[in-house]
C-alpha atoms as a PDB file:
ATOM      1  CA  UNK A   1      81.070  95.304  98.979  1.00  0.00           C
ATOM      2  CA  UNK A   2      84.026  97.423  97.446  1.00  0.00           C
ATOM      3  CA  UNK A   3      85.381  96.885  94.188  1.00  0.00           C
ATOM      4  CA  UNK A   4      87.431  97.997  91.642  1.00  0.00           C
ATOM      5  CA  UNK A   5      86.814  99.619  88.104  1.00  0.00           C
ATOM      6  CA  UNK A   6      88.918  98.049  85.120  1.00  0.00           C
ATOM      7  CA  UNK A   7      89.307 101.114  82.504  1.00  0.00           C
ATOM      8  CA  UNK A   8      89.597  99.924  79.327  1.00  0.00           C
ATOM      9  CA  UNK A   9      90.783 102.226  76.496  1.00  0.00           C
ATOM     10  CA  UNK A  10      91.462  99.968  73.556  1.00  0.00           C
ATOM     11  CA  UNK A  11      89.659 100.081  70.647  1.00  0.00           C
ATOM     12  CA  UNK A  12      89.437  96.282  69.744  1.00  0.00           C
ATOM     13  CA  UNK A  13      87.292  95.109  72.374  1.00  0.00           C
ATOM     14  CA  UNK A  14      87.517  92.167  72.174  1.00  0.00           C
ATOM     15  CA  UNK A  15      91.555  92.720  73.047  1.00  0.00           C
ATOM     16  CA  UNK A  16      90.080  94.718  76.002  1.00  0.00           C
ATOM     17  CA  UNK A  17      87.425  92.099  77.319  1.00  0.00           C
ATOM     18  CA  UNK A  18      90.734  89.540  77.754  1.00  0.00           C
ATOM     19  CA  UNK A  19      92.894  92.384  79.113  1.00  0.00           C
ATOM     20  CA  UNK A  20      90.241  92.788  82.066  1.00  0.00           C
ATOM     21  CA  UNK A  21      90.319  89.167  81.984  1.00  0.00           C
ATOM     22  CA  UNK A  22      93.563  88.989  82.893  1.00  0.00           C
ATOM     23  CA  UNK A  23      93.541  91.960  85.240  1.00  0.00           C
ATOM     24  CA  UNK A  24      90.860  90.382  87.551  1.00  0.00           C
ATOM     25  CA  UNK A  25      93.226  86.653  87.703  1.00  0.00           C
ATOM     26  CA  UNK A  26      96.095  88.865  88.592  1.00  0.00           C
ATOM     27  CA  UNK A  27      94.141  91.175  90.991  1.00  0.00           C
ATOM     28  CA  UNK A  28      92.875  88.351  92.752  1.00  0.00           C
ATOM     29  CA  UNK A  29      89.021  89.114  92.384  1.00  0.00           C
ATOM     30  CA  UNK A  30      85.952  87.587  91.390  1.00  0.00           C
ATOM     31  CA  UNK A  31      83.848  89.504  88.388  1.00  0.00           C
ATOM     32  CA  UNK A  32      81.911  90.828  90.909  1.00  0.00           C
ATOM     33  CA  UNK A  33      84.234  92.730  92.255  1.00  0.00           C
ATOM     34  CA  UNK A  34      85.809  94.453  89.021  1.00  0.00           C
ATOM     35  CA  UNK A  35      83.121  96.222  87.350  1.00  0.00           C
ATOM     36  CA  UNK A  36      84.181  97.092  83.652  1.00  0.00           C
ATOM     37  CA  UNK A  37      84.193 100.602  81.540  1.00  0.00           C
ATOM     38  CA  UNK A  38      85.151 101.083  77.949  1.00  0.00           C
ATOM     39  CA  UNK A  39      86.303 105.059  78.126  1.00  0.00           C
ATOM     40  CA  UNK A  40      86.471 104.468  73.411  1.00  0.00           C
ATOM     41  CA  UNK A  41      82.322 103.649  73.548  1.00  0.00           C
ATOM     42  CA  UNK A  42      81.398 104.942  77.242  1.00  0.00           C
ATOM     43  CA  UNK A  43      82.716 108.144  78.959  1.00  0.00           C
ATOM     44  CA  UNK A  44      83.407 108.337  82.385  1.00  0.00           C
ATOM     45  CA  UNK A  45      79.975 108.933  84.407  1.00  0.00           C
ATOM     46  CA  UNK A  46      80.345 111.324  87.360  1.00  0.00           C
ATOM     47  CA  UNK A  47      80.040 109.289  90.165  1.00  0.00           C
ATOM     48  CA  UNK A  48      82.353 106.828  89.304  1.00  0.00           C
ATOM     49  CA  UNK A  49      84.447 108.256  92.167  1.00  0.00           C
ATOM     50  CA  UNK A  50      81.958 107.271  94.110  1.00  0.00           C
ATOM     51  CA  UNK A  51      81.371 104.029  93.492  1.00  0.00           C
ATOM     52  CA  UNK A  52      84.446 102.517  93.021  1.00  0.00           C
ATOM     53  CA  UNK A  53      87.375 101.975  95.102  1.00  0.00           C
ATOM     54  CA  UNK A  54      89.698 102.012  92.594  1.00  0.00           C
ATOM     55  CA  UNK A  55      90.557 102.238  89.147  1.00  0.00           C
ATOM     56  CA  UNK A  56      92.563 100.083  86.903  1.00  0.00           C
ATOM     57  CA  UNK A  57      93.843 101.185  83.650  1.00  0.00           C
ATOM     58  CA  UNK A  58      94.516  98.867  80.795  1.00  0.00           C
ATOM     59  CA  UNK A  59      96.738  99.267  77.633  1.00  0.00           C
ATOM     60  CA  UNK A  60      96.180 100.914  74.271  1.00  0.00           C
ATOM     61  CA  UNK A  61      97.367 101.647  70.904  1.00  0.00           C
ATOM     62  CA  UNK A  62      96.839 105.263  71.226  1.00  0.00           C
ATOM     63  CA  UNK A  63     100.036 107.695  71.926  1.00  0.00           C
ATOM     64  CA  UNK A  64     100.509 110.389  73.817  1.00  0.00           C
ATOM     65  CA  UNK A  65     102.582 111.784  71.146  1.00  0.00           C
ATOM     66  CA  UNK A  66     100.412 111.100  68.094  1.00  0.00           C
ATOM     67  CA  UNK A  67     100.002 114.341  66.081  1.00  0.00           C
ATOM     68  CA  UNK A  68      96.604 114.257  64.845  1.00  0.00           C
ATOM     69  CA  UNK A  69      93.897 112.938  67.448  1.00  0.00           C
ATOM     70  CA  UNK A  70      90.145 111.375  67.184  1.00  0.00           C
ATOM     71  CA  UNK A  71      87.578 112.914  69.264  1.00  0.00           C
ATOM     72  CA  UNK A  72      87.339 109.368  71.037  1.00  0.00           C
ATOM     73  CA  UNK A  73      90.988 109.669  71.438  1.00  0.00           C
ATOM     74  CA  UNK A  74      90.853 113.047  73.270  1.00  0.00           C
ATOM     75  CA  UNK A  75      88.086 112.084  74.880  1.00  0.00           C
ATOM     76  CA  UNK A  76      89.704 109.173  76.720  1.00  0.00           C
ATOM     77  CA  UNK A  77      92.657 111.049  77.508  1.00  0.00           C
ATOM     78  CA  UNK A  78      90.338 113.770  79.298  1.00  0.00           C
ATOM     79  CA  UNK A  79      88.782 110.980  81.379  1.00  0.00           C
ATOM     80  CA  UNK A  80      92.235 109.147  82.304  1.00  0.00           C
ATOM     81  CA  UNK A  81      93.551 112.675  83.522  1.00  0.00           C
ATOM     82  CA  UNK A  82      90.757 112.852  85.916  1.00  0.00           C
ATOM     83  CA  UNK A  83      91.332 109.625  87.232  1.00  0.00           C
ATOM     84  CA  UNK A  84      94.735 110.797  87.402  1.00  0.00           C
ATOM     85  CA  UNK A  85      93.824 113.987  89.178  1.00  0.00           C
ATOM     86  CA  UNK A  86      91.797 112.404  91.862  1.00  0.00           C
ATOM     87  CA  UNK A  87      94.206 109.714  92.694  1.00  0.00           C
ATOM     88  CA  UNK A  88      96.731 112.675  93.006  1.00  0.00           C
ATOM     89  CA  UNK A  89      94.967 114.236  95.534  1.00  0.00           C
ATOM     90  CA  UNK A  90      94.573 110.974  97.018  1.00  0.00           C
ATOM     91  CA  UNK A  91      90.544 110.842  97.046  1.00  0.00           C
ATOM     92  CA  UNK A  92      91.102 107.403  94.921  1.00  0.00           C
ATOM     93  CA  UNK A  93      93.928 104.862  94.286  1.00  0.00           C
ATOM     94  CA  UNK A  94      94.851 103.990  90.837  1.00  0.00           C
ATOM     95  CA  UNK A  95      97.044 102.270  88.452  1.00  0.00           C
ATOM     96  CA  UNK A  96      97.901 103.371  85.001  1.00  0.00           C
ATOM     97  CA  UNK A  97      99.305 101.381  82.609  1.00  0.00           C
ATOM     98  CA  UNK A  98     100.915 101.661  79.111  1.00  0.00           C
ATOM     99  CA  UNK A  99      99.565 104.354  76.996  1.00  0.00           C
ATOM    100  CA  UNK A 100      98.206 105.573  80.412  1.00  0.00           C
ATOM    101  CA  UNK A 101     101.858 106.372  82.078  1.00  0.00           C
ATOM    102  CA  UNK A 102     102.110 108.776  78.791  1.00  0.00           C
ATOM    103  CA  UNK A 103      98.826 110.287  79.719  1.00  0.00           C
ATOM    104  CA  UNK A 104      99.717 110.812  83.513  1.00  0.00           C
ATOM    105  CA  UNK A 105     103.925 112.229  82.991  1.00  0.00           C
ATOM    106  CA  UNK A 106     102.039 114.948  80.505  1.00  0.00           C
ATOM    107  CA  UNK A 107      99.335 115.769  82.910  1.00  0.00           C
ATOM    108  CA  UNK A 108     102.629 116.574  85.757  1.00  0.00           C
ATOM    109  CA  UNK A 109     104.548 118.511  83.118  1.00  0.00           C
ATOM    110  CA  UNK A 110     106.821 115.805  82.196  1.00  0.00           C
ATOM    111  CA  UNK A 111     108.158 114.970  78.586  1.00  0.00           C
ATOM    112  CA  UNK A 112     107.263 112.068  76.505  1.00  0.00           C
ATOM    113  CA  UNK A 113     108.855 110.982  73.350  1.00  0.00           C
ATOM    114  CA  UNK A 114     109.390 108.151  70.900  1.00  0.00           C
ATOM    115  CA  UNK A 115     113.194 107.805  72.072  1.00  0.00           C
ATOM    116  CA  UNK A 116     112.789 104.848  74.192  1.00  0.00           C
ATOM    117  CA  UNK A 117     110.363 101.898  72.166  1.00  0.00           C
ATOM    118  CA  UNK A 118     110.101  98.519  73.498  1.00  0.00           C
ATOM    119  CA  UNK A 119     109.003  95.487  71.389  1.00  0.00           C
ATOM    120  CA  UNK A 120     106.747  92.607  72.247  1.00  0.00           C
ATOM    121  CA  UNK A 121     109.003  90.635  74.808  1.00  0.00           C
ATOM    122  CA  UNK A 122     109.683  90.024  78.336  1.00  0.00           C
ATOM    123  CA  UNK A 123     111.564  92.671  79.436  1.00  0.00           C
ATOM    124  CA  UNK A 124     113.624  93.225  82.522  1.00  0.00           C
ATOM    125  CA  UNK A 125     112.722  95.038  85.048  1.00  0.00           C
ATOM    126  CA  UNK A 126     115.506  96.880  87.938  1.00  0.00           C
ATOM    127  CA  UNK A 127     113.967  98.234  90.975  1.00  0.00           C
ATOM    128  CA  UNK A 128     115.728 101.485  92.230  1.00  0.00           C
ATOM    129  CA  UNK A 129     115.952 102.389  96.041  1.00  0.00           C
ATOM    130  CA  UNK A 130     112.819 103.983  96.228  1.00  0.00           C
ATOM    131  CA  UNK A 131     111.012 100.875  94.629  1.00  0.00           C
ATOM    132  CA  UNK A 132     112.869  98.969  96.919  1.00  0.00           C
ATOM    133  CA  UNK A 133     111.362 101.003  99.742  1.00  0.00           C
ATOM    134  CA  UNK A 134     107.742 101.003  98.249  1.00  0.00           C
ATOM    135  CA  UNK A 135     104.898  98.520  99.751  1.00  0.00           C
ATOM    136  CA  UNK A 136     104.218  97.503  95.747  1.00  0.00           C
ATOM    137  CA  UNK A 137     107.369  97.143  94.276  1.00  0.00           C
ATOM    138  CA  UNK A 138     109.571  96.333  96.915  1.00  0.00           C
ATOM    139  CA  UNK A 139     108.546  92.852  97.557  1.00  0.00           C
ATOM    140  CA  UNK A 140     109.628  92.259  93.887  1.00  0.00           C
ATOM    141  CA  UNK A 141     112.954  92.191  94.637  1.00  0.00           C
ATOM    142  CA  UNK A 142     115.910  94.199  92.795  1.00  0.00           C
ATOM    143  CA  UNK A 143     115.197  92.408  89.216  1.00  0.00           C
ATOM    144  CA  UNK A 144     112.520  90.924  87.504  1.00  0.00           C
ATOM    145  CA  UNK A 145     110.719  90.411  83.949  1.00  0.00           C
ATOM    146  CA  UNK A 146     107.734  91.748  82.975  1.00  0.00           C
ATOM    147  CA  UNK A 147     105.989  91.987  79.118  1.00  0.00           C
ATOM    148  CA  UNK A 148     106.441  95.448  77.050  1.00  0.00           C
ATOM    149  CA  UNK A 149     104.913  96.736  73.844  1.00  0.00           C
ATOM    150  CA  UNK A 150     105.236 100.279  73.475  1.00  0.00           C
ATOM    151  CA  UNK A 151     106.196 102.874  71.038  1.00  0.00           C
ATOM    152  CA  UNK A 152     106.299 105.796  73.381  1.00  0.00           C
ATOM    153  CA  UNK A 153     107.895 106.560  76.882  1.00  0.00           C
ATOM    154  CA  UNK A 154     108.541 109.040  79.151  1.00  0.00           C
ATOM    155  CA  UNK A 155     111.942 110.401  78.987  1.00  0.00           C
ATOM    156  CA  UNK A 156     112.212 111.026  82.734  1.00  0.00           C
ATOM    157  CA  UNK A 157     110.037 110.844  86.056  1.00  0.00           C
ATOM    158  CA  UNK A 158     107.888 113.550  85.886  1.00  0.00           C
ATOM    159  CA  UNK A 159     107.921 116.345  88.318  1.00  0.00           C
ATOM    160  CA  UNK A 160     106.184 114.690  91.540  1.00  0.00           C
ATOM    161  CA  UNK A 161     106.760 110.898  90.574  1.00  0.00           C
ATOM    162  CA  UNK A 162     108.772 108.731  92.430  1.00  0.00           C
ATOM    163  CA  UNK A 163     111.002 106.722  90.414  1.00  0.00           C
ATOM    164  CA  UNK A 164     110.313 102.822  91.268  1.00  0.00           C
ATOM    165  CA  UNK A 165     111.511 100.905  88.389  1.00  0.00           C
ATOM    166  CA  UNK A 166     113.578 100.893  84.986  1.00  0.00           C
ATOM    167  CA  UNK A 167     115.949  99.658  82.553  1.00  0.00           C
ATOM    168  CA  UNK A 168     118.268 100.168  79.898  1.00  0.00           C
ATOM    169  CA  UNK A 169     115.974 100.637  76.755  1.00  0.00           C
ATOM    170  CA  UNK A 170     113.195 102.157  78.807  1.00  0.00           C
ATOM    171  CA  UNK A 171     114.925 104.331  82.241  1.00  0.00           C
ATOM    172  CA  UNK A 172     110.984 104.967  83.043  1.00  0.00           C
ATOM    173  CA  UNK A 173     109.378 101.637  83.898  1.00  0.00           C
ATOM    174  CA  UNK A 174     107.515 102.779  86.910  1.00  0.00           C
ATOM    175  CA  UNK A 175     106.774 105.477  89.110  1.00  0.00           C
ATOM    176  CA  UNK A 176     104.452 106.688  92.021  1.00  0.00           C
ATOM    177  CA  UNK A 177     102.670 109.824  92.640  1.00  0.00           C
ATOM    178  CA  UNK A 178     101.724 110.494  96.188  1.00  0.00           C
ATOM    179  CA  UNK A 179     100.806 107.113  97.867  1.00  0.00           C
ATOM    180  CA  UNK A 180      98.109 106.360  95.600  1.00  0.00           C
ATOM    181  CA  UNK A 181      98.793 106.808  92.236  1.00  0.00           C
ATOM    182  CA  UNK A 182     100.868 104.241  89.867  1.00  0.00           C
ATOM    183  CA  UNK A 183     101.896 104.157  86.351  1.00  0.00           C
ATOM    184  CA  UNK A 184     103.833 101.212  84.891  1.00  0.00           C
ATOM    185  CA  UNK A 185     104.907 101.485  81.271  1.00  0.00           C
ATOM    186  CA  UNK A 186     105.235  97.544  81.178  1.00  0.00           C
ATOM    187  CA  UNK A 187     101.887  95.668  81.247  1.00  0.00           C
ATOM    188  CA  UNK A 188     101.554  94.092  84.737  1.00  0.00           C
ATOM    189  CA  UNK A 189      99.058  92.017  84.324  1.00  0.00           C
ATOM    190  CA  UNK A 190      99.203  88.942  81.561  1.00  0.00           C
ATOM    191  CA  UNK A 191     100.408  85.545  82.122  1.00  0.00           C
ATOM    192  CA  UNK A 192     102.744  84.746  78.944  1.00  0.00           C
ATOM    193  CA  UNK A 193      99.333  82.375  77.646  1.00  0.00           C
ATOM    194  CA  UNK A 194      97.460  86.022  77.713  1.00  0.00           C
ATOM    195  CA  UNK A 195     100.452  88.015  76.397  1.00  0.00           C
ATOM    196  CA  UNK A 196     101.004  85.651  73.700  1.00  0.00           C
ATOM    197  CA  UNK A 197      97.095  85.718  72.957  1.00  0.00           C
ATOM    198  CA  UNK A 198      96.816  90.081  73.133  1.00  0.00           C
ATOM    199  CA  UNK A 199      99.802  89.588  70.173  1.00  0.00           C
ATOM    200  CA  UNK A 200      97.167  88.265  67.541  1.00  0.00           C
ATOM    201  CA  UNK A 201      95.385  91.592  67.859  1.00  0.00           C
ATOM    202  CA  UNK A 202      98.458  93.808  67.035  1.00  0.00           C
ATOM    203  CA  UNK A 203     100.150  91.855  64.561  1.00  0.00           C
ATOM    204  CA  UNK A 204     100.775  94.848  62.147  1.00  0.00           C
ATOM    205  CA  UNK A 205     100.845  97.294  63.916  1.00  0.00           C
ATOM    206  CA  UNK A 206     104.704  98.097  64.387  1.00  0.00           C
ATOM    207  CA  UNK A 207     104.975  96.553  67.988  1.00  0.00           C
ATOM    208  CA  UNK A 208     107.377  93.499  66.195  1.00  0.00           C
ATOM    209  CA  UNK A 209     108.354  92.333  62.726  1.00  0.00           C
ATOM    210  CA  UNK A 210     104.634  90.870  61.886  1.00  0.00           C
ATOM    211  CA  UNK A 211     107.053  87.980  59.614  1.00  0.00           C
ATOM    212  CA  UNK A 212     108.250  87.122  62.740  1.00  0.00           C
ATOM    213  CA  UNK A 213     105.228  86.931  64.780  1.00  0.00           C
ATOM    214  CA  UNK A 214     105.627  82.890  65.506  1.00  0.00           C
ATOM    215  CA  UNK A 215     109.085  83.365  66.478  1.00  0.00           C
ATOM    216  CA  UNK A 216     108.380  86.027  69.171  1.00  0.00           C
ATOM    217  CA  UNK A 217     105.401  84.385  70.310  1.00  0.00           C
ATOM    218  CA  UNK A 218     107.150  81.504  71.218  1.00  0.00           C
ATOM    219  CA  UNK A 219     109.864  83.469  73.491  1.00  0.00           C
ATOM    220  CA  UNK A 220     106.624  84.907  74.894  1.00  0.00           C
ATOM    221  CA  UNK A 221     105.395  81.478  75.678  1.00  0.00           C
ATOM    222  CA  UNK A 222     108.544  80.437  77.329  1.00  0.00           C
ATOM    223  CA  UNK A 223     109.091  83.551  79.377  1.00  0.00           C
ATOM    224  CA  UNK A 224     108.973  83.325  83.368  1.00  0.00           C
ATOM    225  CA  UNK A 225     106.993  86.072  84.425  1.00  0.00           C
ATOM    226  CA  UNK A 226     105.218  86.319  87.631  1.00  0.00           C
ATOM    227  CA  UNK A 227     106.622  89.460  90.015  1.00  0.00           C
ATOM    228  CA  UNK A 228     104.161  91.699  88.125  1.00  0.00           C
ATOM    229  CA  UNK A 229     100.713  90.187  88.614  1.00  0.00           C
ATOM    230  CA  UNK A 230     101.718  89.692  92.311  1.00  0.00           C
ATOM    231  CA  UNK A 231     102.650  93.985  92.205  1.00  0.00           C
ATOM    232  CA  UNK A 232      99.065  93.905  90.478  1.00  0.00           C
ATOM    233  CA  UNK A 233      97.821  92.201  93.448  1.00  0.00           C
ATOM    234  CA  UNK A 234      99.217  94.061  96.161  1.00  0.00           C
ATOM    235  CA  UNK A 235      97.374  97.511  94.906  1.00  0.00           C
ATOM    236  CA  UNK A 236      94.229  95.836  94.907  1.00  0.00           C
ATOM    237  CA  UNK A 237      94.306  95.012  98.150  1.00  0.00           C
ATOM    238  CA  UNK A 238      95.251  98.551  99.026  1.00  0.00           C
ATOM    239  CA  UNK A 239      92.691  99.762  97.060  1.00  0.00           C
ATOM    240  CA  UNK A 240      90.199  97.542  98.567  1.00  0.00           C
ATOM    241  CA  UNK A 241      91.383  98.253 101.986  1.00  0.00           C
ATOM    242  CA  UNK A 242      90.705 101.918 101.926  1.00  0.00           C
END
């Protein structure tokens, strides 16, 4: 049976352990089929290109742009560029997300900077032509919401990318490189219950005023947000179909 490989590259695992929750209920799958790897306690074994038919990348507190670097922290970033690099060539599909669409616009060359933050909400999300075009994000339609949390972005697509989706705080929301390689800087895969949930872990941590953490949560709770699980969906079944 195929299956899919949830990357996890948070440090609080027990924020990572509901992430991949969350991944497999929007992929689709039963635990079976998504395997699990922790790239901050395990690196990534050789063969996991051959064992898995594609790779899912969660969220993290690490930046790109963070000036002095942990050995774990390096070390993760080594591994996601690999999955990057294979999924470029198109050997493997994957799906970056977060701290990983920093990791894969500096792998292509591309700049990314601190210009373009997004706090804890439900965002929303335009589709450009291209997504509208694309087998993911088309079916979206031209708007919808999905959750951010980031302090970093890219500033533009980076050289290769496609441009799929933006807005006005953020212009790089999503892009595509080749046909199987994508990197969302919104999370695509928590319900507002998980999103609301992942907040408890990162309540100081400078992703919203911690003071008004009951506040937010609640417009967390009461956002509609379901396009992005469903673009979540659709690349597993790609991936799974290969």
């Amino acid at each position: 049976m195929a299956s899919l490989l949830y990357v996890g590259v948070r440090p609080e695992l027990d924020a990572a352990t509901a992430e991949r929750a969350s991944f497999r209920v929007a992929l689709g799958v039963d635990s079976e089929v998504l395997h699990r790897i922790d790239l901050t306690t395990t690196a990534l074994p050789d063969d996991a290109f051959d064992r898995y038919a594609g790779f899912v990348i969660g969220g993290s507190p690490f930046n790109v742009t963070d000036a002095r670097k942990s050995e774990t922290q390096q070390r993760v970033e080594a591994d996601l560029e690999r999955i990057a690099e294979r999924a470029i060539d198109g050997t493997t599909s994957a799906f970056f997300t977060c701290f990983g669409i920093g990791v894969v616009t500096r792998l292509l060359g591309g700049a990314v900077g601190m210009d373009n933050p997004e706090e804890a909400t439900a965002a929303e999300i335009r589709t450009t032509p291209e997504g509208a075009d694309d087998p993911l994000f088309g079916p979206a339609g031209p708007l919808f919401h999905a959750f951010t949390a980031h302090k970093e972005g890219s500033t533009e697509p980076p050289p290769g990318a496609v441009l799929l989706a933006g807005n006005e705080s953020c212009p790089v929301q999503a892009y595509r490189v080749g046909a199987d390689l994508y990197a969302t800087q919104f999370h695509p895969e928590p319900s507002p219950r998980d999103f609301a949930d992942r907040m408890v872990f990162y309540r100081t941590t400078g992703y919203f005023d911690p003071d008004a953490f009951h506040t937010v949560q609640e417009a967390v709770l009461s956002s509609v947000v379901t396009e992005p699980a469903r673009i979540r969906h659709r690349f597993g079944e790609r991936a799974l179909a290969r």
